[in-house]
C-alpha atoms as a PDB file:
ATOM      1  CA  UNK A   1       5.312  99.443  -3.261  1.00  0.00           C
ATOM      2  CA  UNK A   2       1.394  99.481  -2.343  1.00  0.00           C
ATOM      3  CA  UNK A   3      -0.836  96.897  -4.756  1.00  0.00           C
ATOM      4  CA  UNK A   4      -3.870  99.401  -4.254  1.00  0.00           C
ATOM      5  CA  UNK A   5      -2.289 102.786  -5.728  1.00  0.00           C
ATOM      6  CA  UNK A   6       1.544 102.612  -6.143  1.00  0.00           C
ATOM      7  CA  UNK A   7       2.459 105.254  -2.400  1.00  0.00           C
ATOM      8  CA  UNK A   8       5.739 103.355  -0.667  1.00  0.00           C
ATOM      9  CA  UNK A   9       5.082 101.392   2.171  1.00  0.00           C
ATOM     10  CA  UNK A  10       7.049 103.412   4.269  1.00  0.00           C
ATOM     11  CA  UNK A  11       4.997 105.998   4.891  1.00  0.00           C
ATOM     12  CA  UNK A  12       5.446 107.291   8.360  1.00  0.00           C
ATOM     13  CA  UNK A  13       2.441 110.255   8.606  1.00  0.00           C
ATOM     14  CA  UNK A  14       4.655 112.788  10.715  1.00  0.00           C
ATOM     15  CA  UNK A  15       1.952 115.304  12.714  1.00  0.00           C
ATOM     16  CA  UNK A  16       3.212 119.162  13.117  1.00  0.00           C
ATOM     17  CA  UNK A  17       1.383 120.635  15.928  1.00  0.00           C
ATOM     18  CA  UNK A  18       1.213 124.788  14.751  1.00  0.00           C
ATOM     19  CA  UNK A  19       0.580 126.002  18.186  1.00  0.00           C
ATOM     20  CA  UNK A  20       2.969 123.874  20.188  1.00  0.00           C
ATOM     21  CA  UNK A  21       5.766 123.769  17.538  1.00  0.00           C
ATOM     22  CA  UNK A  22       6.258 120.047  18.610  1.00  0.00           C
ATOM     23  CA  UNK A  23       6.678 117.600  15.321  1.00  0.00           C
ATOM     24  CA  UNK A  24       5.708 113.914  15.590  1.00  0.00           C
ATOM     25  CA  UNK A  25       6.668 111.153  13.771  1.00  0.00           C
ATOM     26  CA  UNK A  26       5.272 107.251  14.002  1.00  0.00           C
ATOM     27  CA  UNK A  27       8.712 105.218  14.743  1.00  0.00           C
ATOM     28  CA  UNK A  28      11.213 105.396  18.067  1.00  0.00           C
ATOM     29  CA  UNK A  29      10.904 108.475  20.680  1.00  0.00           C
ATOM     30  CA  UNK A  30      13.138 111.246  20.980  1.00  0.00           C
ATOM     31  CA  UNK A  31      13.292 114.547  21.457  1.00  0.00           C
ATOM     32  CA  UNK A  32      15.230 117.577  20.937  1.00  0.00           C
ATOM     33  CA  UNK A  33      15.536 121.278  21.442  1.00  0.00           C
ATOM     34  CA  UNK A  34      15.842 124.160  19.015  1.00  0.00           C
ATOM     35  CA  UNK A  35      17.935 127.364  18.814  1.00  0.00           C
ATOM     36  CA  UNK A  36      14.790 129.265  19.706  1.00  0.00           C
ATOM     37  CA  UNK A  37      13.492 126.645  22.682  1.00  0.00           C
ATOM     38  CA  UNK A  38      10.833 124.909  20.270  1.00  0.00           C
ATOM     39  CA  UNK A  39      11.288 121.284  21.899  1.00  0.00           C
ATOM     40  CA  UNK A  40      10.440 118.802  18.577  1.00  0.00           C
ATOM     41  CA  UNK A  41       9.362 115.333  19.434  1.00  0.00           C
ATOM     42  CA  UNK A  42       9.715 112.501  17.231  1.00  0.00           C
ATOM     43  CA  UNK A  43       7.537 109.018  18.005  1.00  0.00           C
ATOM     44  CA  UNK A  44       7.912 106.594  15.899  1.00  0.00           C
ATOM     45  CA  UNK A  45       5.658 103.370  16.183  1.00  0.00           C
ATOM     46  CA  UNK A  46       6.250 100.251  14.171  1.00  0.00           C
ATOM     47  CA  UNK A  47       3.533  98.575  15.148  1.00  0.00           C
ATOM     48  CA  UNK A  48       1.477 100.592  12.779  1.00  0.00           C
ATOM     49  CA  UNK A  49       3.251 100.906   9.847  1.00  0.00           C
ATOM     50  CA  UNK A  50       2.155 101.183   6.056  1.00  0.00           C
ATOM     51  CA  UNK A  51      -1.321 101.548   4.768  1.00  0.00           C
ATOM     52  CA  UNK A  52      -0.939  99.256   2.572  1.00  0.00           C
ATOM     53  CA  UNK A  53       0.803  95.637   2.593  1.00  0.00           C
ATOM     54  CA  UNK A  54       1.670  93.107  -0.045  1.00  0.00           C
ATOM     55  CA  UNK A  55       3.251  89.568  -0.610  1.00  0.00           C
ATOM     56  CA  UNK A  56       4.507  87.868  -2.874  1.00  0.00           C
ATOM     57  CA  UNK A  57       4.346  84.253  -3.299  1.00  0.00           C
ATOM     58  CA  UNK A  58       5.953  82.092  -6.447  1.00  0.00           C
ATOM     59  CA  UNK A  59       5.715  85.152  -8.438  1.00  0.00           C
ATOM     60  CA  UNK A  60       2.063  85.650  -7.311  1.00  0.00           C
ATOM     61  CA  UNK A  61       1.142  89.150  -5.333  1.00  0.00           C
ATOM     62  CA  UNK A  62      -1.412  88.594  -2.720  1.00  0.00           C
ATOM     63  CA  UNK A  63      -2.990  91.750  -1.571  1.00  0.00           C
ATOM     64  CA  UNK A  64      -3.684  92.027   1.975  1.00  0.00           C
ATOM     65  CA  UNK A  65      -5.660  95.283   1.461  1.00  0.00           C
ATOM     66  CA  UNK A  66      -8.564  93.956   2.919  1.00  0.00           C
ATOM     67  CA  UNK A  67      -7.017  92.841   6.301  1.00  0.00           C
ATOM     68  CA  UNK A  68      -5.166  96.454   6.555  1.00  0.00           C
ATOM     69  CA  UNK A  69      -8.788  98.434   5.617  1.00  0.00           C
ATOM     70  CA  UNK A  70     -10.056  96.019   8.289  1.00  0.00           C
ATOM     71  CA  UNK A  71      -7.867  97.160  11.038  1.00  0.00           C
ATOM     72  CA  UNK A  72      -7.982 101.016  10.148  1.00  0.00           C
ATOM     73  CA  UNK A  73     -12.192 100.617  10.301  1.00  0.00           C
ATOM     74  CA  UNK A  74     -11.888  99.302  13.681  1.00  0.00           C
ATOM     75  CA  UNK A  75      -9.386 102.624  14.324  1.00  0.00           C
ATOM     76  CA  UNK A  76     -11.880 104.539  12.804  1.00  0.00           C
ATOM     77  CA  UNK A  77     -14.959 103.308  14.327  1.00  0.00           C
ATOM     78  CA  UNK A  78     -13.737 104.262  17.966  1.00  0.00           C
ATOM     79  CA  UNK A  79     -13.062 107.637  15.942  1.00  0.00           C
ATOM     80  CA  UNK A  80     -16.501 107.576  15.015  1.00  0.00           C
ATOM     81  CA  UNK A  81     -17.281 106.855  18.631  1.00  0.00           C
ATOM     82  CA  UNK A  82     -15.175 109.674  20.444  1.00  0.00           C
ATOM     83  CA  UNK A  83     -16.345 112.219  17.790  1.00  0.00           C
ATOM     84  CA  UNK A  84     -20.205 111.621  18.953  1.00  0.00           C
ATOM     85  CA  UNK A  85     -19.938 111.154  22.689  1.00  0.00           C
ATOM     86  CA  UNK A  86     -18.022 115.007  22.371  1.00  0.00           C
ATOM     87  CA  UNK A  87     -21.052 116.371  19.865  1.00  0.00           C
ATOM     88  CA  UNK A  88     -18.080 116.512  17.012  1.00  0.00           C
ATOM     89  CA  UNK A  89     -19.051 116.500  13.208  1.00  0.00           C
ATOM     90  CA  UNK A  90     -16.327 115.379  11.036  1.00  0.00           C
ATOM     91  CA  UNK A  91     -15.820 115.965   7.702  1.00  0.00           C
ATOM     92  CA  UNK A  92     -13.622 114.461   5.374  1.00  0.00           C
ATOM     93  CA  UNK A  93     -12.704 117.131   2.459  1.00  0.00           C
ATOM     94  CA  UNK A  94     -11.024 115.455  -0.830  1.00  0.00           C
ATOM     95  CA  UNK A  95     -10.414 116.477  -3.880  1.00  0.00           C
ATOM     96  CA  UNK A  96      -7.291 116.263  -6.924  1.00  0.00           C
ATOM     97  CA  UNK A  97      -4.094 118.454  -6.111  1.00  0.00           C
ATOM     98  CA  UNK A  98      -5.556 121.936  -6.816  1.00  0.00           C
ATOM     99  CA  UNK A  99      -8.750 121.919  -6.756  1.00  0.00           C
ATOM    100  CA  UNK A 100      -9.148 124.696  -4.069  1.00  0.00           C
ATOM    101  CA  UNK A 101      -9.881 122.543  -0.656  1.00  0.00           C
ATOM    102  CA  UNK A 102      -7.750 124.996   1.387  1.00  0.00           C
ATOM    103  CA  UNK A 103      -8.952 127.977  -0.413  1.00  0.00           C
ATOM    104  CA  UNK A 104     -12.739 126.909   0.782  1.00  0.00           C
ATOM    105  CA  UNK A 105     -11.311 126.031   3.564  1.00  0.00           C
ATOM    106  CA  UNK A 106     -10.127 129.163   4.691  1.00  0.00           C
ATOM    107  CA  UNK A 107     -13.066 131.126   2.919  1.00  0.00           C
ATOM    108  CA  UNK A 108     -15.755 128.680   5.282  1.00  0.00           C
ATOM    109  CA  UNK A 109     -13.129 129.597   8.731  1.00  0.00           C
ATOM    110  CA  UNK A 110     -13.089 133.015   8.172  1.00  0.00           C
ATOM    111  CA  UNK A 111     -17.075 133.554   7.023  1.00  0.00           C
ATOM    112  CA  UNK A 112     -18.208 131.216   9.920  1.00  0.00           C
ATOM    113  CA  UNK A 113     -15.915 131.818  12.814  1.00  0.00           C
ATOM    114  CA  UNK A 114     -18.354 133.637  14.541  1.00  0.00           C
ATOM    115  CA  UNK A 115     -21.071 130.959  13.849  1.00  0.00           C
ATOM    116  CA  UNK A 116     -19.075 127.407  14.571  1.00  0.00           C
ATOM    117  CA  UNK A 117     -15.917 126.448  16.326  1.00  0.00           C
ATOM    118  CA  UNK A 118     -13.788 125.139  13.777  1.00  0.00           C
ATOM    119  CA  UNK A 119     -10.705 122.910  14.138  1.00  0.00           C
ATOM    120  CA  UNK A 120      -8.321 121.608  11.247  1.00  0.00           C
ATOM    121  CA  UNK A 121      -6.445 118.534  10.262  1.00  0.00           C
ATOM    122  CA  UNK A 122      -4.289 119.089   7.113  1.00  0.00           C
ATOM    123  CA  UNK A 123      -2.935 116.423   5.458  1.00  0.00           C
ATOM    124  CA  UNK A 124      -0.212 116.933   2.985  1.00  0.00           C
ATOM    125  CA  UNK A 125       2.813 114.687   1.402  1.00  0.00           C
ATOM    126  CA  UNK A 126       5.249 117.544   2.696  1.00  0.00           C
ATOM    127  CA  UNK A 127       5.302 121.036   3.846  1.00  0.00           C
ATOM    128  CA  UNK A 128       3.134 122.600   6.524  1.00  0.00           C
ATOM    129  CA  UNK A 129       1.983 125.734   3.928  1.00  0.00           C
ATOM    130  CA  UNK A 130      -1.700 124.779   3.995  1.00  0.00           C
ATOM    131  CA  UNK A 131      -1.740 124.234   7.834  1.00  0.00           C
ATOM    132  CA  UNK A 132       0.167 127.921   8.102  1.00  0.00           C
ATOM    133  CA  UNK A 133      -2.366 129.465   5.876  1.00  0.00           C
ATOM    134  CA  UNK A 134      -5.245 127.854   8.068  1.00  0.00           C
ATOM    135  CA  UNK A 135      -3.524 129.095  10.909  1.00  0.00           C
ATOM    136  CA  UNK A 136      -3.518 132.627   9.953  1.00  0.00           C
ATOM    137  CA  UNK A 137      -7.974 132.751  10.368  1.00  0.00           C
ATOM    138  CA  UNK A 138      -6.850 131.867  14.013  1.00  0.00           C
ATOM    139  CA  UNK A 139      -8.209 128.312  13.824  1.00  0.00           C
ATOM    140  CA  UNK A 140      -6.410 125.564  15.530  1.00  0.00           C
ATOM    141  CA  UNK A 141      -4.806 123.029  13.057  1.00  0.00           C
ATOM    142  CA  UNK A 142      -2.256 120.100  13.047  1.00  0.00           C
ATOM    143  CA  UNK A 143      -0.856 119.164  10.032  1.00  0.00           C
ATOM    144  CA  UNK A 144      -0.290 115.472   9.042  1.00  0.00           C
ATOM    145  CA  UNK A 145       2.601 114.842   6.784  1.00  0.00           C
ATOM    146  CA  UNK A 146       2.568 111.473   5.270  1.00  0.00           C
ATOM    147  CA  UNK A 147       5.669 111.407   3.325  1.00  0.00           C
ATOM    148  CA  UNK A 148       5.576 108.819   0.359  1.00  0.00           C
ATOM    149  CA  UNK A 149       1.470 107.900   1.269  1.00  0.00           C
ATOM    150  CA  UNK A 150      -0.996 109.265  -0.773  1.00  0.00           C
ATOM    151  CA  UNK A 151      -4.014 109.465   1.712  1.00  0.00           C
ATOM    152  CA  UNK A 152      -4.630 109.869   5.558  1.00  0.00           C
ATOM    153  CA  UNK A 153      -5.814 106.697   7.640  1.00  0.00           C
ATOM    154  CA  UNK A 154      -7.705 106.857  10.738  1.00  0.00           C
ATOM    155  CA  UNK A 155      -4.631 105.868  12.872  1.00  0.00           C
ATOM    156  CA  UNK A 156      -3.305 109.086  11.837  1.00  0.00           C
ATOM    157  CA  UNK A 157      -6.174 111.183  12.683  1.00  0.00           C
ATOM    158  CA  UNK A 158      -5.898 109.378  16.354  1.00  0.00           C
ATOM    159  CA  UNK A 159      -2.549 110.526  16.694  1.00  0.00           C
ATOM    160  CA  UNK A 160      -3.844 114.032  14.928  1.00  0.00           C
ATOM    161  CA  UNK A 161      -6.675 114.372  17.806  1.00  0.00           C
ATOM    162  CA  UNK A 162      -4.238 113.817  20.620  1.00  0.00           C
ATOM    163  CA  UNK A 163      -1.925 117.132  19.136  1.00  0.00           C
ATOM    164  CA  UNK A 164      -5.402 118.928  18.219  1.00  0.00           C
ATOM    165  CA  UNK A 165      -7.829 117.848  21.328  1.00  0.00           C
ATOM    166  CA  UNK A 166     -10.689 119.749  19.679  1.00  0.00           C
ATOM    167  CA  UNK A 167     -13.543 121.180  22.434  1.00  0.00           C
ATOM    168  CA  UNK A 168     -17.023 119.911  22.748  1.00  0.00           C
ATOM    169  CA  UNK A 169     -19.817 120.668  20.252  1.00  0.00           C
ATOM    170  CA  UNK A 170     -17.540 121.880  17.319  1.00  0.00           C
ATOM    171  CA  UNK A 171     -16.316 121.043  13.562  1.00  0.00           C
ATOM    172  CA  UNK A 172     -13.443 119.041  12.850  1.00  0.00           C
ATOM    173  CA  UNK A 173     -12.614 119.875   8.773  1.00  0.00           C
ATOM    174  CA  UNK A 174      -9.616 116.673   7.723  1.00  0.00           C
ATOM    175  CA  UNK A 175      -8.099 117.714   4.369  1.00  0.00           C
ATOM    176  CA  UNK A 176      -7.151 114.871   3.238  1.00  0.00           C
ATOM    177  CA  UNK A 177      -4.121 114.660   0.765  1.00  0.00           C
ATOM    178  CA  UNK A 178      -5.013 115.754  -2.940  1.00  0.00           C
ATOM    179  CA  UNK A 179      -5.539 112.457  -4.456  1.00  0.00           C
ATOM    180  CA  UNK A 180      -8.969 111.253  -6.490  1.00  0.00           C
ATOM    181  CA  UNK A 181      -8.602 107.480  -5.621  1.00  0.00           C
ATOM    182  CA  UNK A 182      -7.296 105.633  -1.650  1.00  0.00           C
ATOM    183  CA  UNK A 183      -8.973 109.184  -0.143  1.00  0.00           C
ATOM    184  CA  UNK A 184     -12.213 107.336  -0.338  1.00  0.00           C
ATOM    185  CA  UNK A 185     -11.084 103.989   0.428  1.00  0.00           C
ATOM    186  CA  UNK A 186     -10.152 104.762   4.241  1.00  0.00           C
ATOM    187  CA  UNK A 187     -13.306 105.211   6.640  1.00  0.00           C
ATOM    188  CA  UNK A 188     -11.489 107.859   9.432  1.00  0.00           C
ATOM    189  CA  UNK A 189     -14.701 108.004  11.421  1.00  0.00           C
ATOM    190  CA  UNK A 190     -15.981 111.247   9.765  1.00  0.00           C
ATOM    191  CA  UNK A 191     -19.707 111.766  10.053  1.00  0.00           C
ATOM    192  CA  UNK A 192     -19.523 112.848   6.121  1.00  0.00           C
ATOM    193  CA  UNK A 193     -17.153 112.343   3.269  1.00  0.00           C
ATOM    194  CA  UNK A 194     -16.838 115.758   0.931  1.00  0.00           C
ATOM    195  CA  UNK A 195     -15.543 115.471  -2.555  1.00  0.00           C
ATOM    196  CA  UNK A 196     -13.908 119.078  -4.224  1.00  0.00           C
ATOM    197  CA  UNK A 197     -14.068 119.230  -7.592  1.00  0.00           C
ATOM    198  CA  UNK A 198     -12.811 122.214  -9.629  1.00  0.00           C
ATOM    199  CA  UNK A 199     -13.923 123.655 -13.213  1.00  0.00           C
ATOM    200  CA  UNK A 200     -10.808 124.159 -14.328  1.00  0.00           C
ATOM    201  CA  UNK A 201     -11.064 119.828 -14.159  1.00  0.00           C
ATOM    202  CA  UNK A 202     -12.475 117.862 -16.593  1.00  0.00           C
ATOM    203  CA  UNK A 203     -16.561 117.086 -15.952  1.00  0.00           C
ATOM    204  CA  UNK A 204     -15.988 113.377 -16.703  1.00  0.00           C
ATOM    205  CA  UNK A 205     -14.208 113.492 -13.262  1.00  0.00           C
ATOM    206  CA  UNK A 206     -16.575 111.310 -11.646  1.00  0.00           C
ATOM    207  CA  UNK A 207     -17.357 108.587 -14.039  1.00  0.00           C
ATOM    208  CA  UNK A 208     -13.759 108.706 -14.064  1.00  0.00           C
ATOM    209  CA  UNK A 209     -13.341 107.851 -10.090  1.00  0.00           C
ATOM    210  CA  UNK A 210     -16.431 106.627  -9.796  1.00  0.00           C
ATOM    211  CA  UNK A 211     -15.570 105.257  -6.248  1.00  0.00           C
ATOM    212  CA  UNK A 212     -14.663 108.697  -5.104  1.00  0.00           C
ATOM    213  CA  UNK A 213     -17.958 110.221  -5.877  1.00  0.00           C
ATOM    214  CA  UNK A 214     -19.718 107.424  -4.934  1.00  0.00           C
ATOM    215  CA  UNK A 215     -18.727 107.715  -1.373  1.00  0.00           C
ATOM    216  CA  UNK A 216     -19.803 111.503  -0.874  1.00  0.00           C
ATOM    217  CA  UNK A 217     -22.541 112.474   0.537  1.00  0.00           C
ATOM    218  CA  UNK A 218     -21.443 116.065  -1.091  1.00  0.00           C
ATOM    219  CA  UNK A 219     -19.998 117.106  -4.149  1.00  0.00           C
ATOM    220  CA  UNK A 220     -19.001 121.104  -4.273  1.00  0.00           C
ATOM    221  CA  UNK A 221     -17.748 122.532  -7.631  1.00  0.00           C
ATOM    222  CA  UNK A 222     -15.478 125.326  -6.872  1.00  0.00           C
ATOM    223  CA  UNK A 223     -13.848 127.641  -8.599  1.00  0.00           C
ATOM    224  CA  UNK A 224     -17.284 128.740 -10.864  1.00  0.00           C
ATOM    225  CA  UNK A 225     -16.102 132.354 -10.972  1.00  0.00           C
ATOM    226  CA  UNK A 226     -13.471 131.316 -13.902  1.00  0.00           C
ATOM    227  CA  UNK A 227     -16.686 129.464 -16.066  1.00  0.00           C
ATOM    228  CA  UNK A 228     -16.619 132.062 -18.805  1.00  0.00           C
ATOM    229  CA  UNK A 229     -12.642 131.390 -19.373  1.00  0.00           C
ATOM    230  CA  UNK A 230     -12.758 127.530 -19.180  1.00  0.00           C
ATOM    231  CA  UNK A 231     -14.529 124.718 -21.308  1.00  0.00           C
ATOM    232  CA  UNK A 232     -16.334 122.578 -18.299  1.00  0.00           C
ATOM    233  CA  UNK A 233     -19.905 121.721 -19.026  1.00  0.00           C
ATOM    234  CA  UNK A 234     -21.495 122.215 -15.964  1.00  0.00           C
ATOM    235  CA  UNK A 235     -24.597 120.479 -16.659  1.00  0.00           C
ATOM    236  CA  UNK A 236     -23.137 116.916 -17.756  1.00  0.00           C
ATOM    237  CA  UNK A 237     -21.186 117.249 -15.029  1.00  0.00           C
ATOM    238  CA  UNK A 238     -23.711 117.136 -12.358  1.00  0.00           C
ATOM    239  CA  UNK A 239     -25.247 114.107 -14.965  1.00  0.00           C
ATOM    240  CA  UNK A 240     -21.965 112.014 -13.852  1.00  0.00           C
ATOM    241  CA  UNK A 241     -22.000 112.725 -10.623  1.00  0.00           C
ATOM    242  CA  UNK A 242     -26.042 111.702 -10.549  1.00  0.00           C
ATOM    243  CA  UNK A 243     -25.555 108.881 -12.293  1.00  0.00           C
ATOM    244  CA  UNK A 244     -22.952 107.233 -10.097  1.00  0.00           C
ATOM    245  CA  UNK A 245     -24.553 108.669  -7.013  1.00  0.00           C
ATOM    246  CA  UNK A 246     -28.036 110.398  -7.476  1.00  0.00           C
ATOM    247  CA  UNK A 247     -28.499 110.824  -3.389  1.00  0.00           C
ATOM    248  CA  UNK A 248     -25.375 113.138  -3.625  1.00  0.00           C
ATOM    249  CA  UNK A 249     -25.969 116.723  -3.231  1.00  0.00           C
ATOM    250  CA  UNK A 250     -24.099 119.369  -5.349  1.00  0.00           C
ATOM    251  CA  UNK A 251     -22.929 123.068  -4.336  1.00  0.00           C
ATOM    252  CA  UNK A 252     -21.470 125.527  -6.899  1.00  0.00           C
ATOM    253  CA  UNK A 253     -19.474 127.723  -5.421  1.00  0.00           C
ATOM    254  CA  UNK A 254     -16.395 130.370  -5.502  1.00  0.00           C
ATOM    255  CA  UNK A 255     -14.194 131.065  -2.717  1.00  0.00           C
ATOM    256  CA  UNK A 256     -12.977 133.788  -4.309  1.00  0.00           C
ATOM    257  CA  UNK A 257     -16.358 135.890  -5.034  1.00  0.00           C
ATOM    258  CA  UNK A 258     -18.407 134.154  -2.572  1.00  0.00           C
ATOM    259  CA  UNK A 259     -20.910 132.408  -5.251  1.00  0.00           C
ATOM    260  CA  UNK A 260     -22.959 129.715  -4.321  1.00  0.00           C
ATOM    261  CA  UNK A 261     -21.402 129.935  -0.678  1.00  0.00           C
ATOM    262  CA  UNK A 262     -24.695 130.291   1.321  1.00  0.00           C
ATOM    263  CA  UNK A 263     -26.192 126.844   0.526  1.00  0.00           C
ATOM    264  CA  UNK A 264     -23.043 125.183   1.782  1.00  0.00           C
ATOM    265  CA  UNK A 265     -23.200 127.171   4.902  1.00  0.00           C
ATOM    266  CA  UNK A 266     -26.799 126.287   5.397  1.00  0.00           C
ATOM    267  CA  UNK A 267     -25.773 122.571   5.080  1.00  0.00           C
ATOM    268  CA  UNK A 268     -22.780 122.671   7.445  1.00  0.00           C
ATOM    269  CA  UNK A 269     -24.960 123.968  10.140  1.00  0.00           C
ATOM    270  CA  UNK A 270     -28.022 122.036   9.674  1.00  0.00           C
ATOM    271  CA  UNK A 271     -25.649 119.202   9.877  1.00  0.00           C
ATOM    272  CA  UNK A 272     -23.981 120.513  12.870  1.00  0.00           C
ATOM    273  CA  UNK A 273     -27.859 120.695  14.291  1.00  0.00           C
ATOM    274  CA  UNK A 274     -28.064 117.061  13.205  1.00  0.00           C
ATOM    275  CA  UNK A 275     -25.284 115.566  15.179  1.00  0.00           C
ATOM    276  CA  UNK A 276     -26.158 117.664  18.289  1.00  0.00           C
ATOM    277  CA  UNK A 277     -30.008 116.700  18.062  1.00  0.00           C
ATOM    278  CA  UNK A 278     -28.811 113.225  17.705  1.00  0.00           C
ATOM    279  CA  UNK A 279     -26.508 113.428  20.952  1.00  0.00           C
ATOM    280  CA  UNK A 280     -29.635 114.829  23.266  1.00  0.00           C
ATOM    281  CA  UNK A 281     -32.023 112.243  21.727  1.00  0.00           C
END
């Protein structure tokens, strides 16, 4: 059991390649063919095993949390370095179960597909539903399951990039699992960390995870089409979110109406202008 938030330690982070059919887990090698020809691969690596490690010595736990973040921001520093040599902004998208990441998700594909290559990797406990709706905007995705872990490490997204191999001078979108807390703990060499919130939620959400909302850069409030037909004070929630970080910027928006979707565009792609000024400099 993991000392930081409670996931097993035998979390295994199995990648689903949606255009390829091939399935990949993180111990031994095999493979095997389907009824219809779909060749599955399993690779299974114990060398990299849980997120999370403890001890315990004469009744005493000893975390080792910050020796494992330690090796995962070395794996996610040379993420950080493939993603820039290849003009690549990644984002990290989190939110709570629900609050409408792949909704936006899909909304942002399908609104800016003529604009910016996108490319997805979905993290989820189980299924590949998200990844299948993603798929359907014709954007390539890999889905990430992670079995009993709560959040995606940047080992995983190495092992996500190999299945994906996203082109030159495009977006990589990583939903991470729904989860409020480890999310923000694991640096996966994104160039920006995105926290979802929803106002179906409470507004307290980010004095609540303070560490969450702390390490955004953005905060987007989705979901503002149901306002009238919820109690979520809008106002005090931006208050929290200023007052545990007041650099972070804040989009309303609905994915359903389109609300509030234009300043978020305008971001993405003056980011996108960032990174690729920043390559040519």
């Amino acid at each position: 059991m993991c000392v930081t938030c409670g996931c097993s330690d035998d979390a295994e982070g199995k990648i689903t390649n949606l255009e390829t059919g091939e399935i990949e887990h993180n111990h031994h090698h095999h493979t095997h063919t389907l009824p219809d020809g779909t060749v599955i691969t399993h690779t299974h690596d114990h060398e990299n095993e849980a997120s999370h490690v403890h001890a315990k010595i004469h009744g005493t736990t000893i975390s080792l949390e910050q020796e494992i973040l330690g090796k995962n921001n070395v794996i996610a520093a040379q993420n950080r370095g493939w993603f820039k040599g290849r003009n690549i902004l990644a984002l990290n998208l989190m939110s709570s179960p629900g609050a409408g990441k792949t909704t936006l998700l899909t909304r942002t594909i399908n609104d800016l597909k003529n604009q910016l290559p996108i490319n997805v990797i979905e993290g989820d406990q189980e299924t590949i539903n998200d990844a299948q709706k993603i798929k359907e905007t014709g954007c390539k995705v890999v889905q990430i399951n992670t079995g009993t872990g709560c959040h995606l490490d940047a080992s995983m997204i190495e092992r996500g990039l190999e299945q994906l191999k996203p082109p030159l001078n495009s977006v990589l979108m990583i939903e991470n699992v729904g989860n409020l807390v480890c999310p923000a703990l694991f640096d996966l060499g994104e160039q920006a960390k995105v926290v979802i919130l929803s106002v179906t939620e409470g507004e307290d959400k980010p004095i609540k995870y303070p560490h969450m909302f702390r390490a955004s850069e953005i905060m987007i409030l989705t979901k503002i089409d149901l306002l009238p037909y919820v109690n979520f004070d809008v106002q005090r929630c931006i208050e929290y979110a200023k007052q545990v970080n007041p650099q972070m910027q804040i989009f309303q928006v609905s994915a359903t109406t389109g609300a509030g979707l234009d300043s978020w565009y305008k971001w993405l792609q003056e980011k996108v202008l960032h990174c690729a000024n920043l390559v040519n400099a």
